[in-house]
PDB file of N, CA and C in Angstrom:
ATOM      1  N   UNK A   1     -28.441 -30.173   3.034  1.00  0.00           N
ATOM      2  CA  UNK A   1     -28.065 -30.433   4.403  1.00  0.00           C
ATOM      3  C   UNK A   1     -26.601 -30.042   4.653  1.00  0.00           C
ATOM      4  N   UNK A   2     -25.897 -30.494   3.732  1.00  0.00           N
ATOM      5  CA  UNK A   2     -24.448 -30.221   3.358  1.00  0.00           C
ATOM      6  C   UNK A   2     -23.988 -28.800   3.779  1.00  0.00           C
ATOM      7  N   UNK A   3     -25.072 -28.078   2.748  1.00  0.00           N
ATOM      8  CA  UNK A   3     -24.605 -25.843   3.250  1.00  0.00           C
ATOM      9  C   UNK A   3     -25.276 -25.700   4.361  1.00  0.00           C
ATOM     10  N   UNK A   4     -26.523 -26.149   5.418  1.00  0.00           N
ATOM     11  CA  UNK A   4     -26.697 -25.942   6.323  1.00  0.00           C
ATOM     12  C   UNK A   4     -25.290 -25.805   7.726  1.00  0.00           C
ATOM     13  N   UNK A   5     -24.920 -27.134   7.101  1.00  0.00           N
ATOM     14  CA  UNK A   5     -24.089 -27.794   8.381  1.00  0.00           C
ATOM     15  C   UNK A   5     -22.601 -26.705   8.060  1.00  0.00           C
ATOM     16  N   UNK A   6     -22.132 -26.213   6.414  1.00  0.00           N
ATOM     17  CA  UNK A   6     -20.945 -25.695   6.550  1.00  0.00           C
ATOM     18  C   UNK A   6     -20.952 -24.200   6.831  1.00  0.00           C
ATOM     19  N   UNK A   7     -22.642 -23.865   6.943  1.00  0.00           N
ATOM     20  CA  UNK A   7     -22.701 -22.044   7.155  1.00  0.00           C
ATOM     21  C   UNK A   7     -22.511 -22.087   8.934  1.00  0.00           C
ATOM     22  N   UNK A   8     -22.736 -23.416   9.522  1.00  0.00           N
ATOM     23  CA  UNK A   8     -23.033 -23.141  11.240  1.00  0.00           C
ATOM     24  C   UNK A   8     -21.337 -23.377  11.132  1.00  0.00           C
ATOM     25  N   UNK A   9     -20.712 -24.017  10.658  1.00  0.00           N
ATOM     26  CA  UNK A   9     -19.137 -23.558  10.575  1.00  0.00           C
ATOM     27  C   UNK A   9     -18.331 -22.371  10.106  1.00  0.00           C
ATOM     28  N   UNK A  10     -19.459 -22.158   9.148  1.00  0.00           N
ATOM     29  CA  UNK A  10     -18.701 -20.601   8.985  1.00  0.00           C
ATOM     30  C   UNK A  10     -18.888 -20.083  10.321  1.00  0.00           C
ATOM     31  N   UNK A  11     -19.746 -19.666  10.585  1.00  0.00           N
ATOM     32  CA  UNK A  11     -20.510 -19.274  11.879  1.00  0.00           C
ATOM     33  C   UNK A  11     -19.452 -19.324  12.827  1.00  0.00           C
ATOM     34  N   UNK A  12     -19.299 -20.145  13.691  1.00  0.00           N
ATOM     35  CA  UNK A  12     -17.987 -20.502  14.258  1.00  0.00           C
ATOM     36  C   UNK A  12     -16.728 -19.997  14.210  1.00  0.00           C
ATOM     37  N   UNK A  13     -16.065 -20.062  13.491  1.00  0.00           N
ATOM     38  CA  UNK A  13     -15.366 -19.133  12.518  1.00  0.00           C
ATOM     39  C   UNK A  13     -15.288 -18.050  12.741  1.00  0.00           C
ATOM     40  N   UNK A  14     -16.992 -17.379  12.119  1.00  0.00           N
ATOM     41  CA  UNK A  14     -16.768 -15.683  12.293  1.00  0.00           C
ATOM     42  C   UNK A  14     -16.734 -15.564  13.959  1.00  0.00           C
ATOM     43  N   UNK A  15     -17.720 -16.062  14.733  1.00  0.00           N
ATOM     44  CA  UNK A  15     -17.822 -15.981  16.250  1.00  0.00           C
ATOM     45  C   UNK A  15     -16.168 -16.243  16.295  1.00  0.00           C
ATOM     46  N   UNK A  16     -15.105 -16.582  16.194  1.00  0.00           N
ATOM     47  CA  UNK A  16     -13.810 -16.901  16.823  1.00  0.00           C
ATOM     48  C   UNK A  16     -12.941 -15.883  16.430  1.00  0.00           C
ATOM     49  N   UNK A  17     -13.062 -15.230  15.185  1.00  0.00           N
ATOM     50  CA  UNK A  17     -12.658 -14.503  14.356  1.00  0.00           C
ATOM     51  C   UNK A  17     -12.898 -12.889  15.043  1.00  0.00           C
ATOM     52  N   UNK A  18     -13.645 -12.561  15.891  1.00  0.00           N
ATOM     53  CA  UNK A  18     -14.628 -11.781  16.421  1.00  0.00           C
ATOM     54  C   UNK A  18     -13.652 -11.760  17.889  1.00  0.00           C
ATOM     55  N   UNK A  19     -13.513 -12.639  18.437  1.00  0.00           N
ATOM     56  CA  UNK A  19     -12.906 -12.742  19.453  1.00  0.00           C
ATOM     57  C   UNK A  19     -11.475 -12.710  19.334  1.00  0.00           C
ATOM     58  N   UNK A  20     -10.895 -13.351  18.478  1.00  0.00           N
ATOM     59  CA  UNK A  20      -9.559 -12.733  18.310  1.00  0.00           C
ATOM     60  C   UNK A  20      -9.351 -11.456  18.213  1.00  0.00           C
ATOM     61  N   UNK A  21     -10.107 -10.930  17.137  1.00  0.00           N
ATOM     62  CA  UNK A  21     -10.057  -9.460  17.086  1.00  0.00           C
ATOM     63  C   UNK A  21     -10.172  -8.513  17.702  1.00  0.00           C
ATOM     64  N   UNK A  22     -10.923  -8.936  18.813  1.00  0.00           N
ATOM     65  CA  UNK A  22     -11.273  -7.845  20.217  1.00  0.00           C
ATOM     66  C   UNK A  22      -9.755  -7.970  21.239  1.00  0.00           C
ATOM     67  N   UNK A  23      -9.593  -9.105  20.927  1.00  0.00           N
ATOM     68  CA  UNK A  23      -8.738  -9.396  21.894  1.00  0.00           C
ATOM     69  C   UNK A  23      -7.176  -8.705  21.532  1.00  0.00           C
ATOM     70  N   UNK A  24      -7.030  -8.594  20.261  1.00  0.00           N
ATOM     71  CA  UNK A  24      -5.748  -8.610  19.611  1.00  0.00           C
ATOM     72  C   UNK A  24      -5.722  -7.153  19.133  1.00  0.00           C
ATOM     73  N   UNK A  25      -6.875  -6.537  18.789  1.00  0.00           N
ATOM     74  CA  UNK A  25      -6.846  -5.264  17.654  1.00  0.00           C
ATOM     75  C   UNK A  25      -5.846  -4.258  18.112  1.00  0.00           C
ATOM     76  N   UNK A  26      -5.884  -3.922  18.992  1.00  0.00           N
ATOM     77  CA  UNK A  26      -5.190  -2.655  19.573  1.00  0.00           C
ATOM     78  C   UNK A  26      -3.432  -2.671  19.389  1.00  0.00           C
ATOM     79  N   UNK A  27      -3.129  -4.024  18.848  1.00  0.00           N
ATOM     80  CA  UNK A  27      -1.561  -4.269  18.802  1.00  0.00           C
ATOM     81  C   UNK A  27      -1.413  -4.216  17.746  1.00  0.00           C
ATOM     82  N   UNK A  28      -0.882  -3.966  16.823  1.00  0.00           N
ATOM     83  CA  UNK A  28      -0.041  -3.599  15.415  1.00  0.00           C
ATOM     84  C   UNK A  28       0.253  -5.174  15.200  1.00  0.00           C
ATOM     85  N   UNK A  29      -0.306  -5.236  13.584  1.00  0.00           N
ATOM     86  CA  UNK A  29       0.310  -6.699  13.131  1.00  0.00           C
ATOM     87  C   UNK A  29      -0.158  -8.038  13.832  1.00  0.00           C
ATOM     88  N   UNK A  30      -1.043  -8.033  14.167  1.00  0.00           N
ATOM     89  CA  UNK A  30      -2.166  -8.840  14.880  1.00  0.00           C
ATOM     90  C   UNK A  30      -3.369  -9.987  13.592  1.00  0.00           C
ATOM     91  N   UNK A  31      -2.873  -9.044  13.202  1.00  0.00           N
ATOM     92  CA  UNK A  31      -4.080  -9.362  11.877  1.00  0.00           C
ATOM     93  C   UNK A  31      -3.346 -10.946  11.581  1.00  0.00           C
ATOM     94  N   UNK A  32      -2.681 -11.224  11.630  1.00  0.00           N
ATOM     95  CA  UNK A  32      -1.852 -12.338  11.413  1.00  0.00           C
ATOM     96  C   UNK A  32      -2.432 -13.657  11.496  1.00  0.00           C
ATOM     97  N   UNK A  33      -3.156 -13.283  12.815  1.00  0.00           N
ATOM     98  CA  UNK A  33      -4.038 -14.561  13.254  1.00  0.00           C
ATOM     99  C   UNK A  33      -5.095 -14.714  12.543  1.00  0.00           C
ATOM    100  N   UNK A  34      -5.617 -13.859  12.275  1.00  0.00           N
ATOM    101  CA  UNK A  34      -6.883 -13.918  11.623  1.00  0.00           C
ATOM    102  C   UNK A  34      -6.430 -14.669  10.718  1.00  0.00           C
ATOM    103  N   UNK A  35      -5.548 -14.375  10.059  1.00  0.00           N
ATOM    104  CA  UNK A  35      -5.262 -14.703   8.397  1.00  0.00           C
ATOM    105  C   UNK A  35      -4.736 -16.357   8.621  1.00  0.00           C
ATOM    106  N   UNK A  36      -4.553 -16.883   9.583  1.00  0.00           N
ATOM    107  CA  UNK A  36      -4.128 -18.158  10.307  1.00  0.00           C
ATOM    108  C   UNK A  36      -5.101 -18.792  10.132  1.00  0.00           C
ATOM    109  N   UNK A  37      -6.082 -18.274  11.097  1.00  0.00           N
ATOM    110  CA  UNK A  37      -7.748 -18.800  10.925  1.00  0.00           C
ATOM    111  C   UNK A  37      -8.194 -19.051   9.773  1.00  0.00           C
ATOM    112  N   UNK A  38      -8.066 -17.843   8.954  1.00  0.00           N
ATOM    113  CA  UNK A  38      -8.699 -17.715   7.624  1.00  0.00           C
ATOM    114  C   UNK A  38      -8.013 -18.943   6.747  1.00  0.00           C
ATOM    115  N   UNK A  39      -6.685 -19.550   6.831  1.00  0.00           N
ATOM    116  CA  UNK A  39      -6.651 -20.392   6.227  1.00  0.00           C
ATOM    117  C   UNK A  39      -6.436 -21.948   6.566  1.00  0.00           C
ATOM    118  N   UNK A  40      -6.473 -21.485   7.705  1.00  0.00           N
ATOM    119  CA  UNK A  40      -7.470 -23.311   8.691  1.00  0.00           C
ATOM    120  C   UNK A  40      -8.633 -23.539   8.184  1.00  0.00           C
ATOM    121  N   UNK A  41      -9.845 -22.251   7.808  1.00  0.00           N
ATOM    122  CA  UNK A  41     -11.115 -22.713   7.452  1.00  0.00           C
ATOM    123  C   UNK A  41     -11.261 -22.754   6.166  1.00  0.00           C
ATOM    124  N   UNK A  42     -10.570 -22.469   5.284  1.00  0.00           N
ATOM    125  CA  UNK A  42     -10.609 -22.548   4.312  1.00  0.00           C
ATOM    126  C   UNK A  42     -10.025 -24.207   3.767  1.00  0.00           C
ATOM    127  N   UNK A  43      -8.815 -24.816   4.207  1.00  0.00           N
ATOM    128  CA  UNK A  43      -8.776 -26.326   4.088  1.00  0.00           C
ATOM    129  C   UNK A  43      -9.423 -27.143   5.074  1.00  0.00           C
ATOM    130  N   UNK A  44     -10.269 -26.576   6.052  1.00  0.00           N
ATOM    131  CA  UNK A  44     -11.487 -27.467   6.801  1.00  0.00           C
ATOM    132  C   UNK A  44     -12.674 -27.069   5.643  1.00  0.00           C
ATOM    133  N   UNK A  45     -12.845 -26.236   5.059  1.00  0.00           N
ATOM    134  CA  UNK A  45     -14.380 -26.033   4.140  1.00  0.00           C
ATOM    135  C   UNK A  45     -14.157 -27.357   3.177  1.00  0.00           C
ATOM    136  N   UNK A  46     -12.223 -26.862   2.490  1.00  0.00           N
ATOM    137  CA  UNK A  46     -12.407 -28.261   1.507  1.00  0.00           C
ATOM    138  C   UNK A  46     -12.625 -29.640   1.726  1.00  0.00           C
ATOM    139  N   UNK A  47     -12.255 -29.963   2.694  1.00  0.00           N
ATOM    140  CA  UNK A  47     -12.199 -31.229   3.500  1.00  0.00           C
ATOM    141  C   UNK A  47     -13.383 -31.739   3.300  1.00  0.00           C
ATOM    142  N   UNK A  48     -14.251 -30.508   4.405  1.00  0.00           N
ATOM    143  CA  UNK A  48     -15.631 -31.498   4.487  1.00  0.00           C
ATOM    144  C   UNK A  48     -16.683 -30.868   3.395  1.00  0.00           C
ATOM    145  N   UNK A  49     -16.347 -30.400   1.724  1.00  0.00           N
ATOM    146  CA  UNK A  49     -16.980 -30.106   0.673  1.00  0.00           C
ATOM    147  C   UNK A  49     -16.010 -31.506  -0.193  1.00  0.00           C
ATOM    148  N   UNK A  50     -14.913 -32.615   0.403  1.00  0.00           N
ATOM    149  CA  UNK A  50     -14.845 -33.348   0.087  1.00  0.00           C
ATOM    150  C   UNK A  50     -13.963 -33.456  -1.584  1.00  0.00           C
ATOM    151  N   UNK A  51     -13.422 -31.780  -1.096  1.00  0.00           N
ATOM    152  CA  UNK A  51     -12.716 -31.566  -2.160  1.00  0.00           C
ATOM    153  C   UNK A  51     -11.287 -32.055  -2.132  1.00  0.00           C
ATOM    154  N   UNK A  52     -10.584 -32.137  -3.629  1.00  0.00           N
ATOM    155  CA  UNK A  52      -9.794 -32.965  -3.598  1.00  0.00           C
ATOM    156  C   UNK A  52      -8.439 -31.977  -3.328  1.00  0.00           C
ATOM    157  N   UNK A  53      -7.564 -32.529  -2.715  1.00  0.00           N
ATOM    158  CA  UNK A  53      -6.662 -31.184  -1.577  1.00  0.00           C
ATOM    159  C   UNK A  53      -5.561 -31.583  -1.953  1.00  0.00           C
ATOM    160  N   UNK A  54      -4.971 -32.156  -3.186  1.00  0.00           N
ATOM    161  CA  UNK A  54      -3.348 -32.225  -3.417  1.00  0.00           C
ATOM    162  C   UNK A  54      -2.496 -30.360  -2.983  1.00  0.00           C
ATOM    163  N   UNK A  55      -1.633 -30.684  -3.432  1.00  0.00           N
ATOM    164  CA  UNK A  55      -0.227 -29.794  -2.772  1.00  0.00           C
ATOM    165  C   UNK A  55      -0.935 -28.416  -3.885  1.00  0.00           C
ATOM    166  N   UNK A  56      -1.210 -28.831  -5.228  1.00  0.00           N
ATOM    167  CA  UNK A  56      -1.210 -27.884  -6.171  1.00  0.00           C
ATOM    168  C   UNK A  56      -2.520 -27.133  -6.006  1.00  0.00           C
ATOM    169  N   UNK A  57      -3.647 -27.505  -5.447  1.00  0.00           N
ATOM    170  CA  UNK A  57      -4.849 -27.189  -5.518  1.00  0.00           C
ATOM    171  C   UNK A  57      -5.122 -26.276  -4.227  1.00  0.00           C
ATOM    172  N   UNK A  58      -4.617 -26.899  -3.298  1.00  0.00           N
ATOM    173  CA  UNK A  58      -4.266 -26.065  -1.769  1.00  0.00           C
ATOM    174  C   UNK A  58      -3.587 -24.842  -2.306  1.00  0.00           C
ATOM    175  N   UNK A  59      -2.394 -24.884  -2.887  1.00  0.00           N
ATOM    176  CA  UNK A  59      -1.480 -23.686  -2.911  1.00  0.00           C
ATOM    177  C   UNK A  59      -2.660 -22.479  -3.346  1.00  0.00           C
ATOM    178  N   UNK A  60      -2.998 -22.694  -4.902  1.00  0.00           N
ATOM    179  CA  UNK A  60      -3.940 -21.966  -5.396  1.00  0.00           C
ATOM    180  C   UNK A  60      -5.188 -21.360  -5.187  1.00  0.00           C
ATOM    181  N   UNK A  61      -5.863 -22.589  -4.509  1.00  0.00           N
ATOM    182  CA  UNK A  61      -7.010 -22.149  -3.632  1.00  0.00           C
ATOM    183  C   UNK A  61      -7.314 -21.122  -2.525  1.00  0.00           C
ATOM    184  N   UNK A  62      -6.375 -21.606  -1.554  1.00  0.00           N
ATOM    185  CA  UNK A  62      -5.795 -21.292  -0.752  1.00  0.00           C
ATOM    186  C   UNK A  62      -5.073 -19.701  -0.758  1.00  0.00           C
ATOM    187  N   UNK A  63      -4.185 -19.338  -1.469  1.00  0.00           N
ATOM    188  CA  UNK A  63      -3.799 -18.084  -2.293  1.00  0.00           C
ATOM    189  C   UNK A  63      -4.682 -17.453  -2.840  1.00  0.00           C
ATOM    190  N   UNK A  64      -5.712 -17.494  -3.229  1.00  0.00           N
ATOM    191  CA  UNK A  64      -6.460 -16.636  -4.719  1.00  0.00           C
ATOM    192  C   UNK A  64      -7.403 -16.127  -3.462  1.00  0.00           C
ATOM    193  N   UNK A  65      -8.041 -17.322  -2.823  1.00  0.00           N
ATOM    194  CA  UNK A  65      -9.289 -16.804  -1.520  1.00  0.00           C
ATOM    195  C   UNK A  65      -8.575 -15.991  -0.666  1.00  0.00           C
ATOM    196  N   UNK A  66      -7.701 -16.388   0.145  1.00  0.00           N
ATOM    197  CA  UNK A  66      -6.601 -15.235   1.472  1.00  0.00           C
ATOM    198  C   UNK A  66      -6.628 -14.357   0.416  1.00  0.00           C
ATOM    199  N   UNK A  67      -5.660 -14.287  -0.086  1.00  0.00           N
ATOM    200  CA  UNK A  67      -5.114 -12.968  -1.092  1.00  0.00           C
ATOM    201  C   UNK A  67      -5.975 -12.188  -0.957  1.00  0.00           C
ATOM    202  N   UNK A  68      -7.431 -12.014  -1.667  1.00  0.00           N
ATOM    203  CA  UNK A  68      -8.110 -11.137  -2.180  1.00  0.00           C
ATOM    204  C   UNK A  68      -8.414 -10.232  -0.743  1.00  0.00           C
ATOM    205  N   UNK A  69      -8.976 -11.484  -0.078  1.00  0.00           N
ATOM    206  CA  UNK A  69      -9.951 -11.292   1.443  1.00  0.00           C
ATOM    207  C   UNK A  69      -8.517 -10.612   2.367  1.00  0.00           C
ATOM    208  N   UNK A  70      -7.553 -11.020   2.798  1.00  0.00           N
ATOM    209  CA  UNK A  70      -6.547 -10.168   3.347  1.00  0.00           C
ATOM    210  C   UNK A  70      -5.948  -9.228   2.646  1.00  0.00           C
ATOM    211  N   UNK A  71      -6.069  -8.832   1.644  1.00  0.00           N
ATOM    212  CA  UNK A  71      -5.623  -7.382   1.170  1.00  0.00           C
ATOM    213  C   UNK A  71      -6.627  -6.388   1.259  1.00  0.00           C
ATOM    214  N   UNK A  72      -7.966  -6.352   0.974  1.00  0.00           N
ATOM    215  CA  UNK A  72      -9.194  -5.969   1.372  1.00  0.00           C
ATOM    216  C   UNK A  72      -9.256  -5.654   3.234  1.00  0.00           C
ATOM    217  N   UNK A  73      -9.264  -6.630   3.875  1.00  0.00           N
ATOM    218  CA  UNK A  73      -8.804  -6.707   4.674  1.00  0.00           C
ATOM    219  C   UNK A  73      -8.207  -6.041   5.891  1.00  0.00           C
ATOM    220  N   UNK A  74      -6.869  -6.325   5.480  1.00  0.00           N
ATOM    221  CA  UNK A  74      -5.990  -5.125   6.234  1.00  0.00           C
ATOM    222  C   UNK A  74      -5.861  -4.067   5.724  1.00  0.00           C
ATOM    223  N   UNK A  75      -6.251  -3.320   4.758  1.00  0.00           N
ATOM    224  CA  UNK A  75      -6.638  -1.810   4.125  1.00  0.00           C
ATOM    225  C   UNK A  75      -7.315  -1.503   5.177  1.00  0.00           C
ATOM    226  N   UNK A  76      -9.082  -2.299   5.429  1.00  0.00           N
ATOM    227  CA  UNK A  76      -9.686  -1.229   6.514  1.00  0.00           C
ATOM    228  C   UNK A  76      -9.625  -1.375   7.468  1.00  0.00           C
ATOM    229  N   UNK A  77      -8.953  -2.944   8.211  1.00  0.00           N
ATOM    230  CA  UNK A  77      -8.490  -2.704   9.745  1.00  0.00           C
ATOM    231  C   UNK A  77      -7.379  -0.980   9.602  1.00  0.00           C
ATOM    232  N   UNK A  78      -6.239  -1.388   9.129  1.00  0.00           N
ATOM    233  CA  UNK A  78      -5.137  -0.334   9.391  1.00  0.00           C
ATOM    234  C   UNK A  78      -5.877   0.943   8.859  1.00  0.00           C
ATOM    235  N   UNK A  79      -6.360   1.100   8.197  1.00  0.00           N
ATOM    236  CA  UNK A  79      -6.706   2.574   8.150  1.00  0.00           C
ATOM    237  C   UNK A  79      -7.426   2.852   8.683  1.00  0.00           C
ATOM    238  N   UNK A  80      -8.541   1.776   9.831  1.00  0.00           N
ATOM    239  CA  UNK A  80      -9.374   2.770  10.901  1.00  0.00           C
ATOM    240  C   UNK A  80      -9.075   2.398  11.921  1.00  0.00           C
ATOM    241  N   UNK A  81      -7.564   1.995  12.304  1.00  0.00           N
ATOM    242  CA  UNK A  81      -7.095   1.421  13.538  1.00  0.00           C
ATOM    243  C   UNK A  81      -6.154   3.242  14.116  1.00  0.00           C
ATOM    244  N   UNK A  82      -6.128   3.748  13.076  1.00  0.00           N
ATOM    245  CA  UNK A  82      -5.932   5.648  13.630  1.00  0.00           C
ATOM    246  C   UNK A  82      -7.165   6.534  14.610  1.00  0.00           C
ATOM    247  N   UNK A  83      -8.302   5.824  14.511  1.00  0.00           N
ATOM    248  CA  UNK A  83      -8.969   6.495  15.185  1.00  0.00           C
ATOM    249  C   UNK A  83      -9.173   5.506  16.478  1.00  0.00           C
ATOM    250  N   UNK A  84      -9.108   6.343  17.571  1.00  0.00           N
ATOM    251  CA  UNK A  84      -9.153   5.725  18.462  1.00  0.00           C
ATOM    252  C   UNK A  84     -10.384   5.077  18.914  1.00  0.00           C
ATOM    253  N   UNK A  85     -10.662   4.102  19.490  1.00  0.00           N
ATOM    254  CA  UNK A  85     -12.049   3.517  20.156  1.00  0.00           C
ATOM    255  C   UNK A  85     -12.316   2.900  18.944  1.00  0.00           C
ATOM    256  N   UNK A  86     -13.338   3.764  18.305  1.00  0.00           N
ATOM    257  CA  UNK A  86     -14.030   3.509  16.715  1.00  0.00           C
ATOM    258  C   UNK A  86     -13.220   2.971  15.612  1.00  0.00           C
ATOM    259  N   UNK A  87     -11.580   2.906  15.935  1.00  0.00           N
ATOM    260  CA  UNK A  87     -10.584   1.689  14.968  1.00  0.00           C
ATOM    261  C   UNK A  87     -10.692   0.264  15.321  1.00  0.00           C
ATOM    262  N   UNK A  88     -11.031   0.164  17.157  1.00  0.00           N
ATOM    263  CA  UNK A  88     -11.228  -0.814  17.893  1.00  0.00           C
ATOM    264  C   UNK A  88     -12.273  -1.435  17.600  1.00  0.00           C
ATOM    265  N   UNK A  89     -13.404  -0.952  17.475  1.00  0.00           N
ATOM    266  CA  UNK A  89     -14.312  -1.362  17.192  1.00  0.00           C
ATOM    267  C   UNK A  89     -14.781  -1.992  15.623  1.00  0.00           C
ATOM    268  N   UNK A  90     -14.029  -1.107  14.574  1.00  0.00           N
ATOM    269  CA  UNK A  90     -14.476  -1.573  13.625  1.00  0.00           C
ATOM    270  C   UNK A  90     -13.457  -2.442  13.106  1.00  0.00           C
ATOM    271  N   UNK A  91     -12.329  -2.647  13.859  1.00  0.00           N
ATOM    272  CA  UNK A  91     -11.502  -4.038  13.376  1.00  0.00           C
ATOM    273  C   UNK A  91     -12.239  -5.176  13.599  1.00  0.00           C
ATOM    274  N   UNK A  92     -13.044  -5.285  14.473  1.00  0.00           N
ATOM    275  CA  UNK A  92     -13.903  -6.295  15.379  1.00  0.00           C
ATOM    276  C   UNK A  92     -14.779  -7.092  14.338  1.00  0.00           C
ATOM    277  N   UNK A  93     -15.572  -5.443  13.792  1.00  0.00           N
ATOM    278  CA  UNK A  93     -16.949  -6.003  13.343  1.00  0.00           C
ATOM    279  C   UNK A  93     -16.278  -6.278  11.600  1.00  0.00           C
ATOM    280  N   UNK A  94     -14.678  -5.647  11.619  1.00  0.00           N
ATOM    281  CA  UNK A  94     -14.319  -6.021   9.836  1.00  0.00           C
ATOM    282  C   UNK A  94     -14.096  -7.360   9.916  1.00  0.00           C
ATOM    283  N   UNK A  95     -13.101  -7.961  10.886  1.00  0.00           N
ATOM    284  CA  UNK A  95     -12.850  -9.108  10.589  1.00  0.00           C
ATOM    285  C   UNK A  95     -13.850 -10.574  11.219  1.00  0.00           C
ATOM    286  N   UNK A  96     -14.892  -9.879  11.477  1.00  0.00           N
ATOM    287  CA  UNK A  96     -15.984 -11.133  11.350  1.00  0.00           C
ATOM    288  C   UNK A  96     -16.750 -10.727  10.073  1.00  0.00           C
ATOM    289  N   UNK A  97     -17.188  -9.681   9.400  1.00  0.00           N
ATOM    290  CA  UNK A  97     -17.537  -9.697   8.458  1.00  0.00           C
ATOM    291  C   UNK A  97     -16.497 -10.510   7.141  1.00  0.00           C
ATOM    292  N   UNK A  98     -15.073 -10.357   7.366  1.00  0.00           N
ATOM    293  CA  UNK A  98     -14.228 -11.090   6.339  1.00  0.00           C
ATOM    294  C   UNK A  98     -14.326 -12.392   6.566  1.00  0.00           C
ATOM    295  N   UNK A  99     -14.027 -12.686   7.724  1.00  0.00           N
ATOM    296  CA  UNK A  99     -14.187 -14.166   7.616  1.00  0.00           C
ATOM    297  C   UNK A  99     -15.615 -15.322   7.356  1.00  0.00           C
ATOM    298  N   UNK A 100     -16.636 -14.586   7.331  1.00  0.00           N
ATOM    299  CA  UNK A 100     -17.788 -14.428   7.012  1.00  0.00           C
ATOM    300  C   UNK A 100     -18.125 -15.072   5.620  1.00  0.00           C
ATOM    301  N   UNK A 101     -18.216 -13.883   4.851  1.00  0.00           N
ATOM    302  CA  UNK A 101     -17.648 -13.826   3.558  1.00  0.00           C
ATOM    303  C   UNK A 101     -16.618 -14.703   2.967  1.00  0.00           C
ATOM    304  N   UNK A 102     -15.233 -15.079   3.384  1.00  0.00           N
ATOM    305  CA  UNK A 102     -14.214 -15.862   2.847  1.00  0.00           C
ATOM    306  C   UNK A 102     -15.110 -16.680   3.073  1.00  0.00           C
ATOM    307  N   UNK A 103     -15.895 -17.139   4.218  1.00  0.00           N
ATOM    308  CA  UNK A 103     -16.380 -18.530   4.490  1.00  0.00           C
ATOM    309  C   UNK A 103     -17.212 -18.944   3.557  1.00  0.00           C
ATOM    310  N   UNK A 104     -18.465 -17.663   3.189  1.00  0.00           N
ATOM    311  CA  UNK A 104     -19.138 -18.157   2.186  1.00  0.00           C
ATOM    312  C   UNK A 104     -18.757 -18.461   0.739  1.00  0.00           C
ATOM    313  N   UNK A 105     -17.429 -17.529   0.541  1.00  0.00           N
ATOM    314  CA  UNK A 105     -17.007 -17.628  -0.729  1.00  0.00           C
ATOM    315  C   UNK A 105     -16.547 -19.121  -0.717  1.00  0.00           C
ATOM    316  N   UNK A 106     -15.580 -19.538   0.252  1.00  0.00           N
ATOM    317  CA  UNK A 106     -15.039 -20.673   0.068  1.00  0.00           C
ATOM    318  C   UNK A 106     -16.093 -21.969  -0.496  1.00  0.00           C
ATOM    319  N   UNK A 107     -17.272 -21.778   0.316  1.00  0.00           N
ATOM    320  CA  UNK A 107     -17.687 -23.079   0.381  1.00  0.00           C
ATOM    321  C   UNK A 107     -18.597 -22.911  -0.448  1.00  0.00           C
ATOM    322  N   UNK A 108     -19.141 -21.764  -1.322  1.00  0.00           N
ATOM    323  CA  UNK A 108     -19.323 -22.076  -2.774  1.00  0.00           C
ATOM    324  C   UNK A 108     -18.266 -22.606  -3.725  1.00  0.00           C
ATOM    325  N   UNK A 109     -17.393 -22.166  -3.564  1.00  0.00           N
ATOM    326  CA  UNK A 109     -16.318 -22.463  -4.662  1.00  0.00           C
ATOM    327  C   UNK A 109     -16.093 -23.971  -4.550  1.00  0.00           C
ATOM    328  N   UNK A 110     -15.493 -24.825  -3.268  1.00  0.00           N
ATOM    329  CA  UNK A 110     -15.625 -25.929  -3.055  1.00  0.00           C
ATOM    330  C   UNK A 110     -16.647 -27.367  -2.945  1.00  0.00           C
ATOM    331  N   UNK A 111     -18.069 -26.281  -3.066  1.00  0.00           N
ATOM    332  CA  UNK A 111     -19.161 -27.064  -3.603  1.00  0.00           C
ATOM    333  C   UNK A 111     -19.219 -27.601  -4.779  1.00  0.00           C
ATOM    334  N   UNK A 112     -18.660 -26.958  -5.638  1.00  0.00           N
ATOM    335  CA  UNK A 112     -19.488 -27.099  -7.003  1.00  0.00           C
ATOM    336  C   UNK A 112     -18.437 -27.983  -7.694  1.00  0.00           C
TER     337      UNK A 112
END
């Protein structure tokens, strides 16, 4: 019941994640927010996976998941943000697919 309820949050997430991105893509260095988002949901996944969130566990967690997922990331926003329209577009559909993904990664990792 638990992964039901935290995938309709991922969900959420990517749907918001989706909308920032439409909204924001076309400006240089935008990505910012996302990566904001990305790590709001990532200490809301631990929260309600009831994981235990001292200073040291956040830092790491927190770091190792962003890290990977925003370097990945902003590689293929910025390198298809040169083509016009079709950079627009696929910043859109990259960063709901990342946050997607971080989401699911997270809340395996914080399950178990």
């Amino acid at each position: 019941m638990q992964m039901k309820s935290n995938l309709k949050l991922i969900l959420i997430y990517t749907g918001i994640a989706g909308l920032l991105a439409a909204l924001t893509s076309p400006i240089p260095g935008t990505s910012l927010l996302l990566t904001g988002l990305e790590i709001f949901m990532i200490v809301h996944l631990a929260k309600k996976n009831n994981f235990d969130l001292n200073l040291k566990s956040i830092g790491f967690s927190v770091t190792t998941l962003w890290g990977i997922s925003t370097a990945l990331k902003d590689a293929g926003v910025e390198l298809l943000r040169f083509a016009p329209g079709l950079g627009w577009a696929a910043g859109v559909i990259i960063a709901m697919l990342f946050v997607f993904f971080l989401g699911s990664l997270t809340n395996l990792y914080f399950s178990k």
